[in-house]
Protein backbone atom coordinates (compact mmCIF):
# COMPACT_ATOMS: atom_id res chain seq x y z
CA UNK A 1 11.38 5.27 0.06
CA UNK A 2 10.57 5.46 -3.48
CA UNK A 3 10.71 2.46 -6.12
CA UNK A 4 10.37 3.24 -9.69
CA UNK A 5 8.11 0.10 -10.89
CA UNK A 6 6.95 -2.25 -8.68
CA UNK A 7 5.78 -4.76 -11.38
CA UNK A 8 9.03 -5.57 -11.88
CA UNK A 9 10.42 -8.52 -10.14
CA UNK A 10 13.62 -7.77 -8.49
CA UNK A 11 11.65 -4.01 -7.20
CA UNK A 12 9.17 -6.46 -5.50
CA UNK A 13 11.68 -8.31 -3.88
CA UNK A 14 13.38 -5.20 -2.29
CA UNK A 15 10.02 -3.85 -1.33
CA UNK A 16 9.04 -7.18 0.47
CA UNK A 17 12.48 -6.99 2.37
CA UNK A 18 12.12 -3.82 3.62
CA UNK A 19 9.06 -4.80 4.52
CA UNK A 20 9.76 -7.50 6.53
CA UNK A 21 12.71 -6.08 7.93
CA UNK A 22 10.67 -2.53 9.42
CA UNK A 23 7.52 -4.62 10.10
CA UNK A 24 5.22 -2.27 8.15
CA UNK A 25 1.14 -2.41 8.54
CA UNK A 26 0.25 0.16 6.32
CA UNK A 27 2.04 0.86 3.02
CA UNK A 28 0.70 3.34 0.99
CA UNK A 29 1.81 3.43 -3.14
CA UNK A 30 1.47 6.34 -5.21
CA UNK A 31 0.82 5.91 -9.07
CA UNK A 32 1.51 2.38 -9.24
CA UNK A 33 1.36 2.64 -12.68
CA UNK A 34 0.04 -1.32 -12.79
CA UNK A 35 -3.31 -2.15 -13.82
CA UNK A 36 -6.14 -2.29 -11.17
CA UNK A 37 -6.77 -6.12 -12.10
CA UNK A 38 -3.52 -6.94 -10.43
CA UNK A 39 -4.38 -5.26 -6.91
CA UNK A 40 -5.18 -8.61 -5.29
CA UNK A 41 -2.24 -10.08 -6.70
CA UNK A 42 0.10 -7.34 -5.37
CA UNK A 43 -1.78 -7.51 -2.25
CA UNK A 44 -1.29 -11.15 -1.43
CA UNK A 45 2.78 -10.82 -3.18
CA UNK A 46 3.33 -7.87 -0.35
CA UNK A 47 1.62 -10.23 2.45
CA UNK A 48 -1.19 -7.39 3.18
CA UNK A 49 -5.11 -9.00 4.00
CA UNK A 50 -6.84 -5.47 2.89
CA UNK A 51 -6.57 -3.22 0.33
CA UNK A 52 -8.17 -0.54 -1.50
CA UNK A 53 -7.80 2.03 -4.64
CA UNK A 54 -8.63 5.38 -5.64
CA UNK A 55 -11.09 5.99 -8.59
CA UNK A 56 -8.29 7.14 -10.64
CA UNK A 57 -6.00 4.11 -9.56
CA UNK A 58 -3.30 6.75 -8.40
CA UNK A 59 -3.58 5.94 -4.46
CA UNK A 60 -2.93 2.40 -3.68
CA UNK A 61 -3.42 1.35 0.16
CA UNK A 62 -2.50 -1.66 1.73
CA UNK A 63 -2.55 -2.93 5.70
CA UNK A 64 -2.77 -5.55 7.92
CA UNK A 65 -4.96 -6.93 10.48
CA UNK A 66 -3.24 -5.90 13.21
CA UNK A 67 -3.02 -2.05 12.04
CA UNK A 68 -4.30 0.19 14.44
CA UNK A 69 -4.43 4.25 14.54
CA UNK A 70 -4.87 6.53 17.03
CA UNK A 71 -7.43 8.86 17.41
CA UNK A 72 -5.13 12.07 16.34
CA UNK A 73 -4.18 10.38 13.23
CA UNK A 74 -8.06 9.09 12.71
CA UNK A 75 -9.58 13.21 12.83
CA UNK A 76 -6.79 13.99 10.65
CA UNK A 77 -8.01 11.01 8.20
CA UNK A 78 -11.61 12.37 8.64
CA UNK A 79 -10.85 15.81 7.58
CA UNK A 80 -9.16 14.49 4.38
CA UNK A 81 -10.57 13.85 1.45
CA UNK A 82 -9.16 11.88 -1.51
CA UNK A 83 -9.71 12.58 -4.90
């Protein structure tokens, strides 16, 4: 799915929907295009306890607790490297 600004209120709202409604652990935003000092707030708006960001704040990566991965998807993870 792609949103074109997520600062924006009524984008945030249909994100958290769908979010709610498919029961997503990981999400996984590419050029945000916000700040980095709003990454906590997005985080806790989206209902995610972890985070992180690329260097280049391009890659933003949310999950939640209960996010697991299997080992297929883990070596794949390994053998990637973001820049």
């Amino acid at each position: 799915m792609e949103f074109r600004g997520i600062a924006d209120h009524s984008s945030l709202q249909r994100l958290r929907k769908l979010l709610c409604i498919h029961s997503v652990s990981l999400l996984v935003v590419l050029e945000p295009m916000i700040d980095t000092s709003s990454f906590l707030e997005f985080q806790q708006k989206l209902g995610f306890e972890f985070g992180l960001f690329n260097i280049s704040n391009k890659i933003w990566t949310f999950w939640k607790l209960g996010f697991h991965r299997s080992e297929e998807h883990t070596s794949e993870l390994q053998s990637q490297e973001i820049i």
